[in-house]
Protein backbone atom coordinates (compact mmCIF):
# COMPACT_ATOMS: atom_id res chain seq x y z
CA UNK A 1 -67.27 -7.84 -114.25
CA UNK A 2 -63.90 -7.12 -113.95
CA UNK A 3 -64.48 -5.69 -110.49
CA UNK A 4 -65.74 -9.00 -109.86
CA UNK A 5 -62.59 -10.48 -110.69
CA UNK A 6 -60.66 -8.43 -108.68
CA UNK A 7 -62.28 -9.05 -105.10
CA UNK A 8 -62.62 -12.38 -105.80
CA UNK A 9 -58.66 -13.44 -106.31
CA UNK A 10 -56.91 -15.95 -104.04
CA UNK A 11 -55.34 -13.66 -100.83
CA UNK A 12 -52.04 -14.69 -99.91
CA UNK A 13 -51.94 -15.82 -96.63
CA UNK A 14 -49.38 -15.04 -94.07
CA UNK A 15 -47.52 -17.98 -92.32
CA UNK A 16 -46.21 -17.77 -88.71
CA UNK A 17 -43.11 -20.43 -89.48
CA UNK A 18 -39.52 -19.03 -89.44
CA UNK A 19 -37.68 -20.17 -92.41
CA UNK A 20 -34.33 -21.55 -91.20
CA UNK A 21 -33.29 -23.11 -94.82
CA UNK A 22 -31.02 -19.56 -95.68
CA UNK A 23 -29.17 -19.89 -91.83
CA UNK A 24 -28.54 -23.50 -92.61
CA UNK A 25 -26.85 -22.50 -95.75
CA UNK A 26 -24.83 -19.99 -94.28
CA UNK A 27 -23.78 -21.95 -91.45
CA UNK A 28 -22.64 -24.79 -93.91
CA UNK A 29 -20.59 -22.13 -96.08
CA UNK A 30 -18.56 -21.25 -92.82
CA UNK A 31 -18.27 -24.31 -92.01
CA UNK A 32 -16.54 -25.61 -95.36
CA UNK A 33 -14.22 -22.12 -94.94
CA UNK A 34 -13.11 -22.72 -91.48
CA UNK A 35 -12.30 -26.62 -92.60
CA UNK A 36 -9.89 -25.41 -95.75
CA UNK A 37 -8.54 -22.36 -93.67
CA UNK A 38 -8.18 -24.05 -90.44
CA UNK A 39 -5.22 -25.88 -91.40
CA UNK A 40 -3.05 -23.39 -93.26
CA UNK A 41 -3.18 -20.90 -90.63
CA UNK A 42 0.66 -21.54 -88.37
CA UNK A 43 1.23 -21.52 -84.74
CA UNK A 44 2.93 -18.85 -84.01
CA UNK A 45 6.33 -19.13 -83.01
CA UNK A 46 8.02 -18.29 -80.17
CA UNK A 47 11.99 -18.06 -79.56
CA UNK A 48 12.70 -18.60 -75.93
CA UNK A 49 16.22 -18.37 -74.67
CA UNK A 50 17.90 -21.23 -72.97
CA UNK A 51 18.83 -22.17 -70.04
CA UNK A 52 22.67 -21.12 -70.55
CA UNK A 53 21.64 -17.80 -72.13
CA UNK A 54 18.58 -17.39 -69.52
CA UNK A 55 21.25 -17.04 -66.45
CA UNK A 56 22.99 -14.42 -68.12
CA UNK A 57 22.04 -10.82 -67.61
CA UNK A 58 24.41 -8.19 -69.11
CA UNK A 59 23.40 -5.50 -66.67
CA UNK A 60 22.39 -5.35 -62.81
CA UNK A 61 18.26 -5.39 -62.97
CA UNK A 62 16.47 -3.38 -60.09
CA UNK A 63 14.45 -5.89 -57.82
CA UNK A 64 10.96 -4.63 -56.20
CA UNK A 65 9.49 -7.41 -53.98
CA UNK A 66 5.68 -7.11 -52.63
CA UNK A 67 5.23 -8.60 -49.60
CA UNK A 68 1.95 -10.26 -48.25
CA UNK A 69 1.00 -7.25 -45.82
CA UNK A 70 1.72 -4.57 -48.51
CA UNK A 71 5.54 -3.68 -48.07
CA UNK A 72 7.33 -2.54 -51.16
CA UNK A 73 10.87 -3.02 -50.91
CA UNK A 74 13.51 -1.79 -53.46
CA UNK A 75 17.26 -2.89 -54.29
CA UNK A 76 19.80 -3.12 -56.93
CA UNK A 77 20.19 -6.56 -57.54
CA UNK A 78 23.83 -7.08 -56.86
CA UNK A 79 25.58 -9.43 -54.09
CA UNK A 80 25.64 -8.28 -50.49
CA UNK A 81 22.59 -5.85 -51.57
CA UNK A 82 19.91 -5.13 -49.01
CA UNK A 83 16.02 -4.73 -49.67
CA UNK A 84 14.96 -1.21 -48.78
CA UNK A 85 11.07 -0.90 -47.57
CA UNK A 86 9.72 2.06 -49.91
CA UNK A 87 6.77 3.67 -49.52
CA UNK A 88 4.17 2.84 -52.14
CA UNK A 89 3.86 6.56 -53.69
CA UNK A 90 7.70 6.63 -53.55
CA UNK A 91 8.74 3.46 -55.49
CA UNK A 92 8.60 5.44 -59.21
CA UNK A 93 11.22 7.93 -57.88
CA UNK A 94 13.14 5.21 -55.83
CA UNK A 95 13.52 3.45 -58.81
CA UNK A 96 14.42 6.08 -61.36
CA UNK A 97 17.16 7.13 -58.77
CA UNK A 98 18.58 3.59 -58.75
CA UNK A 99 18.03 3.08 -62.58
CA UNK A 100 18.30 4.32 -66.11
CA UNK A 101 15.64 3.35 -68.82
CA UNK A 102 17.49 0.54 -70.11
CA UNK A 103 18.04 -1.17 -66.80
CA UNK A 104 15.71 -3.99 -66.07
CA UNK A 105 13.21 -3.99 -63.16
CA UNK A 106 12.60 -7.28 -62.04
CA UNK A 107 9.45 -7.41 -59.74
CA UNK A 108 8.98 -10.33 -57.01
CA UNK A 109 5.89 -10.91 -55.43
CA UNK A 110 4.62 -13.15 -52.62
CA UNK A 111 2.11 -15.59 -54.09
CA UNK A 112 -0.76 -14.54 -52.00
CA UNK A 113 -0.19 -10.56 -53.50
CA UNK A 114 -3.50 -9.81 -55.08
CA UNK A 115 -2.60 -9.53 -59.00
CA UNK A 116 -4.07 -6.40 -59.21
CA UNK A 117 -1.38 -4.92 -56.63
CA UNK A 118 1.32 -6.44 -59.13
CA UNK A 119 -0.51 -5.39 -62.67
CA UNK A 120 -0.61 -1.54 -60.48
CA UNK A 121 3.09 -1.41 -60.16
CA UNK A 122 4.10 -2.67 -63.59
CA UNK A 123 1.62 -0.26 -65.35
CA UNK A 124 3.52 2.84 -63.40
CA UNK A 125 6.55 1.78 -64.10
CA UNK A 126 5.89 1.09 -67.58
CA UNK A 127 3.89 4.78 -68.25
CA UNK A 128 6.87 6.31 -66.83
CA UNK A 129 8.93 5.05 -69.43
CA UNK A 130 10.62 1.54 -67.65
CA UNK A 131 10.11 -0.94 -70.31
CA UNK A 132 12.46 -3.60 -69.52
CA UNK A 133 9.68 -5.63 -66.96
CA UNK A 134 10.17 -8.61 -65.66
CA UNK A 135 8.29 -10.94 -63.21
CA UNK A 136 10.29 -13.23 -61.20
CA UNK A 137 9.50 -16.92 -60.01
CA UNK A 138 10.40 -20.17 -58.14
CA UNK A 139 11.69 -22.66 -60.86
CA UNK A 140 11.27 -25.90 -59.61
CA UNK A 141 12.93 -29.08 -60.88
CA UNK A 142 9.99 -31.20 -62.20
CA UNK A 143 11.23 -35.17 -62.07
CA UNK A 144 10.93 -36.79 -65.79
CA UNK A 145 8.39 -38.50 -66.03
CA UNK A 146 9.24 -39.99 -69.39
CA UNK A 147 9.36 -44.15 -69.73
């Protein structure tokens, strides 16, 4: 009889539903910790100069300018200084003759340069140890707007 018993228990049966009660849980949890942590974490913080000590440059930076067609240009930004069309393999060298590895390189491009062009130049420069980059641009007086 007790082989009886045995065939004749209840079989489990299995179900074809997804149980989504645990992933509501969780979800909830991370919810409640991004809430409490959300508001502790700072902004960070950034110094920018200002206008006064923006204009001031304590040594003469080395301009390259990209020009729509291609042209790479060099000079030493000083007064009365005239651009210099470089070719492309040639700018490093130009520039390490004009330069020294603290001297700023300033680079100006024409706003239809592709980005990648711009990103090409700063990454040799910076590999071959110029780390004083700059980018320069048009600042524009905006009106105030404030009432």
């Amino acid at each position: 009889m007790a082989a009886n018993r045995k065939g004749r228990g209840r079989s489990r049966r299995l179900k074809n539903e997804m149980n989504v009660v645990p992933y509501i849980d969780v979800m909830l949890v991370l919810l409640v910790i991004f809430m409490v942590t959300a508001p502790m974490i700072t902004p960070g913080l950034v110094n920018l100069p200002s206008v006064g000590r923006a204009a001031e440059v304590p040594t003469t930076p080395v301009e390259v300018q990209l020009e729509e067609n291609g042209d790479v240009s060099v000079r030493l930004r000083q007064s009365g200084a005239e651009f210099e069309k470089v070719p492309k393999e040639e700018v490093l060298s130009r520039i390490q003759s004009m330069a020294q590895a603290d001297t700023p390189v300033v680079i100006s491009a024409d706003g239809k340069v592709a980005y990648e062009e711009v990103m090409k130049i700063m990454d040799t420069l910076r590999s071959n140890g110029l780390t004083r980059l700059g980018l320069m641009v048009n600042q524009t007086k905006q009106a105030n707007t404030k009432k």
